[in-house]
Protein backbone atom coordinates (compact mmCIF):
# COMPACT_ATOMS: atom_id res chain seq x y z
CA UNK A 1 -17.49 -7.64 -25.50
CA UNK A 2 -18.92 -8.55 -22.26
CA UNK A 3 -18.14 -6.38 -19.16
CA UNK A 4 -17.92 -9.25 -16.08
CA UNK A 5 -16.96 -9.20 -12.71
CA UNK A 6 -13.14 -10.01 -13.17
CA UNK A 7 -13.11 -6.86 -15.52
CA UNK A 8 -14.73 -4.63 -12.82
CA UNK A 9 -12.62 -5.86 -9.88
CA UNK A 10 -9.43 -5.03 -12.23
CA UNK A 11 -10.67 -1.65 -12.88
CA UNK A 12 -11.59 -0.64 -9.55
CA UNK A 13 -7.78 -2.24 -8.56
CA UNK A 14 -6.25 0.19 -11.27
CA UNK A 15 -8.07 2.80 -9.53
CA UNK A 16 -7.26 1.83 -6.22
CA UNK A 17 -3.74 1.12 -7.00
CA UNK A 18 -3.27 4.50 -8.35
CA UNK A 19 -3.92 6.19 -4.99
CA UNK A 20 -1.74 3.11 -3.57
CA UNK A 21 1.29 4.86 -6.04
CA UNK A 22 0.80 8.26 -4.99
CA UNK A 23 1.18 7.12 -0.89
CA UNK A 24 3.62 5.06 -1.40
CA UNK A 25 5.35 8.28 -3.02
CA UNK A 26 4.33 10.45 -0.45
CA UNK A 27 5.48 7.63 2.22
CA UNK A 28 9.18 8.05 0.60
CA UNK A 29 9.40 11.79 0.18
CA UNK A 30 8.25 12.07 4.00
CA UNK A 31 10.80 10.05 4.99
CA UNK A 32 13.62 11.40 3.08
CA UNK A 33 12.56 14.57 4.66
CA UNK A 34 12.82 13.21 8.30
CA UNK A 35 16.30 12.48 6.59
CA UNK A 36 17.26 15.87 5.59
CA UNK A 37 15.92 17.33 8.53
CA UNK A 38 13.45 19.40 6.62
CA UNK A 39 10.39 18.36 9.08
CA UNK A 40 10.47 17.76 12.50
CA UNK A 41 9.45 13.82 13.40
CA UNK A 42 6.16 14.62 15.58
CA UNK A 43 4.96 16.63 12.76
CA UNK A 44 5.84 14.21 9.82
CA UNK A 45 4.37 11.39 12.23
CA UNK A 46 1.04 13.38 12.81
CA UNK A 47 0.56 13.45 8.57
CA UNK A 48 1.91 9.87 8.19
CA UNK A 49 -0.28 8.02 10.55
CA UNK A 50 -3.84 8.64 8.90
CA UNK A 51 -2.76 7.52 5.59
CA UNK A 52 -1.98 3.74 7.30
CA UNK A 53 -5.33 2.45 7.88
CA UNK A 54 -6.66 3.82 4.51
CA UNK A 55 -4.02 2.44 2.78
CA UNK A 56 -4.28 -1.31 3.74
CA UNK A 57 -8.17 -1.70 3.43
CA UNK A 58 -7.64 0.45 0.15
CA UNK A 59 -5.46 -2.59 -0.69
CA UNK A 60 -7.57 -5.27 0.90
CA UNK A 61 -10.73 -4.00 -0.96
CA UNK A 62 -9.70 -4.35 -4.17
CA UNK A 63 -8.05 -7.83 -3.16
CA UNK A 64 -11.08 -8.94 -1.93
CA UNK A 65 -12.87 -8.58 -5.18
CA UNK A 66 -10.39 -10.72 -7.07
CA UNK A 67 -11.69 -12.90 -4.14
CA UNK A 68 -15.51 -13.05 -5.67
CA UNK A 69 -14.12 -12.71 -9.38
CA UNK A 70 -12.18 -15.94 -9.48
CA UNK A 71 -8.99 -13.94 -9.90
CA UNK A 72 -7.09 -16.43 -7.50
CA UNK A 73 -3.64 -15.26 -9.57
CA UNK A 74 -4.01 -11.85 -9.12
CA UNK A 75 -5.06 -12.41 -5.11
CA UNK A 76 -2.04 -14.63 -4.62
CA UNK A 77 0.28 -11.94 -6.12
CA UNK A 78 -1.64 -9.91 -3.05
CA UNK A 79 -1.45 -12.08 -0.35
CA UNK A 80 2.38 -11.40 0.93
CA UNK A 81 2.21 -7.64 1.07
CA UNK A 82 -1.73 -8.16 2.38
CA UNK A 83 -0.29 -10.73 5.26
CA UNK A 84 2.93 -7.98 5.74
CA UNK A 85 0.27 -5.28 6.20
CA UNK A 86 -1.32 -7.43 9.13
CA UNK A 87 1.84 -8.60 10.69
CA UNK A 88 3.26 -4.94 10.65
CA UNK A 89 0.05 -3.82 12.11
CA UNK A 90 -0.18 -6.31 15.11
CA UNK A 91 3.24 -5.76 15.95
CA UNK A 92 3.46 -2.00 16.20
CA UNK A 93 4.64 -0.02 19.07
CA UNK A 94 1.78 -1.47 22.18
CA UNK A 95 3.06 1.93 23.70
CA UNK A 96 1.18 3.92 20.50
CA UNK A 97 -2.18 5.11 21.42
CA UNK A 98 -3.57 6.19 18.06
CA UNK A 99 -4.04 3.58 15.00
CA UNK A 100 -0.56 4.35 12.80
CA UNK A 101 2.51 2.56 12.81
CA UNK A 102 5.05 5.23 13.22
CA UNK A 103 6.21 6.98 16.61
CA UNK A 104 8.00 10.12 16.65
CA UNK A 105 10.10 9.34 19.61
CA UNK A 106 11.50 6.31 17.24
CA UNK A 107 11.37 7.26 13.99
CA UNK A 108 14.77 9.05 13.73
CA UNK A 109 16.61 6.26 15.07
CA UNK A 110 18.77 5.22 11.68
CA UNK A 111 17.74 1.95 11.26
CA UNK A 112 14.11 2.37 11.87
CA UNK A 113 14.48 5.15 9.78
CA UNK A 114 16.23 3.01 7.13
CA UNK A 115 13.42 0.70 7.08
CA UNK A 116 10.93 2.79 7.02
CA UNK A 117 12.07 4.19 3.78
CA UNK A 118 13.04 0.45 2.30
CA UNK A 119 9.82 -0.26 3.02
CA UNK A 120 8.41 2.60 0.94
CA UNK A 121 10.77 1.89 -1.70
CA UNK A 122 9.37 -1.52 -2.13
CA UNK A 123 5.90 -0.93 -2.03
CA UNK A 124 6.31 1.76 -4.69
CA UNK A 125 8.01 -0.64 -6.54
CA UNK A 126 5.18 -3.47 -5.91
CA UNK A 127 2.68 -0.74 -6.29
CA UNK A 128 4.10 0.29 -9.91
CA UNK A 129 4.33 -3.71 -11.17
CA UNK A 130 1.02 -4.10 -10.06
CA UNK A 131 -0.76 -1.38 -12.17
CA UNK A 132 1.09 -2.69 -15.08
CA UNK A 133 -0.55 -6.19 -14.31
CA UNK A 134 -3.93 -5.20 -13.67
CA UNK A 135 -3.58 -3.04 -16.87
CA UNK A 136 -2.86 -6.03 -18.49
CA UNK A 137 -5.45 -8.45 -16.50
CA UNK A 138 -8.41 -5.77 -17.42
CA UNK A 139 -7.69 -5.70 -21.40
CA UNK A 140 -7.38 -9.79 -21.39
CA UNK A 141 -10.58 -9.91 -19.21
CA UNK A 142 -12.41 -7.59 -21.89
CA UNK A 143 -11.32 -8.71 -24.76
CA UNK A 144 -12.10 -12.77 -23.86
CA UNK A 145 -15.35 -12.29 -22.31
């Protein structure tokens, strides 16, 4: 049983995807507390921004070793959420002077607020698929090396 690149670059995206779970998790309880009113906006802003920037090139990493493995399946299952991330990045508030996505002054409008939690909804979701598949690409790249 050899141990290649492809089976590498799937372990470090189970890794990496695990940590993708628990923000994506931590993205949707946040919100439903801006929902509840349990948290005040500025403050739920001031925790959610940081966790932006790691979380796409936490993402992108692991996307770009399927890159130098020759995973080109894998990557392409990647490349609309990757090309979302960039899109939603480029086109965030120009007003925003930090480096998140999410303003407090906007954030409890409903249907920002809506889609802010859709979106976290379907990343988990994407998030949770994903581990399964890399689960499964790892144990097929072990076992027919």
């Amino acid at each position: 049983m050899a141990f290649g690149l492809a089976a590498f670059s799937y372990i470090i995206a189970l890794i990496a995807d695990a940590f993708l779970i628990f923000l994506a998790i931590f993205h949707v309880i946040a919100f439903d507390e801006l929902k509840t009113d349990y948290k005040s906006p500025i403050d739920q802003c001031r925790t959610l921004n940081p966790l932006v920037l790691p979380e796409y090139i936490l993402h992108m990493f692991f996307n770009i070793l399927f890159l130098f493995a020759g995973e080109f399946f894998s990557l392409c299952l990647n490349l609309p959420l990757i090309a979302y991330h960039i899109n939603r990045y480029y086109n965030r508030p120009s007003y925003m002077s930090g480096y998140g996505l999410y303003d407090a002054t906007t954030i409890m409008n409903a249907d920002v607020l809506g889609k802010c939690q859709r979106e976290g909804w379907i990343k988990l979701s994407f998030y949770l698929l994903s581990f399964f598949y890399y689960l499964y690409g790892m144990i097929y790249s072990l076992i027919s090396a």
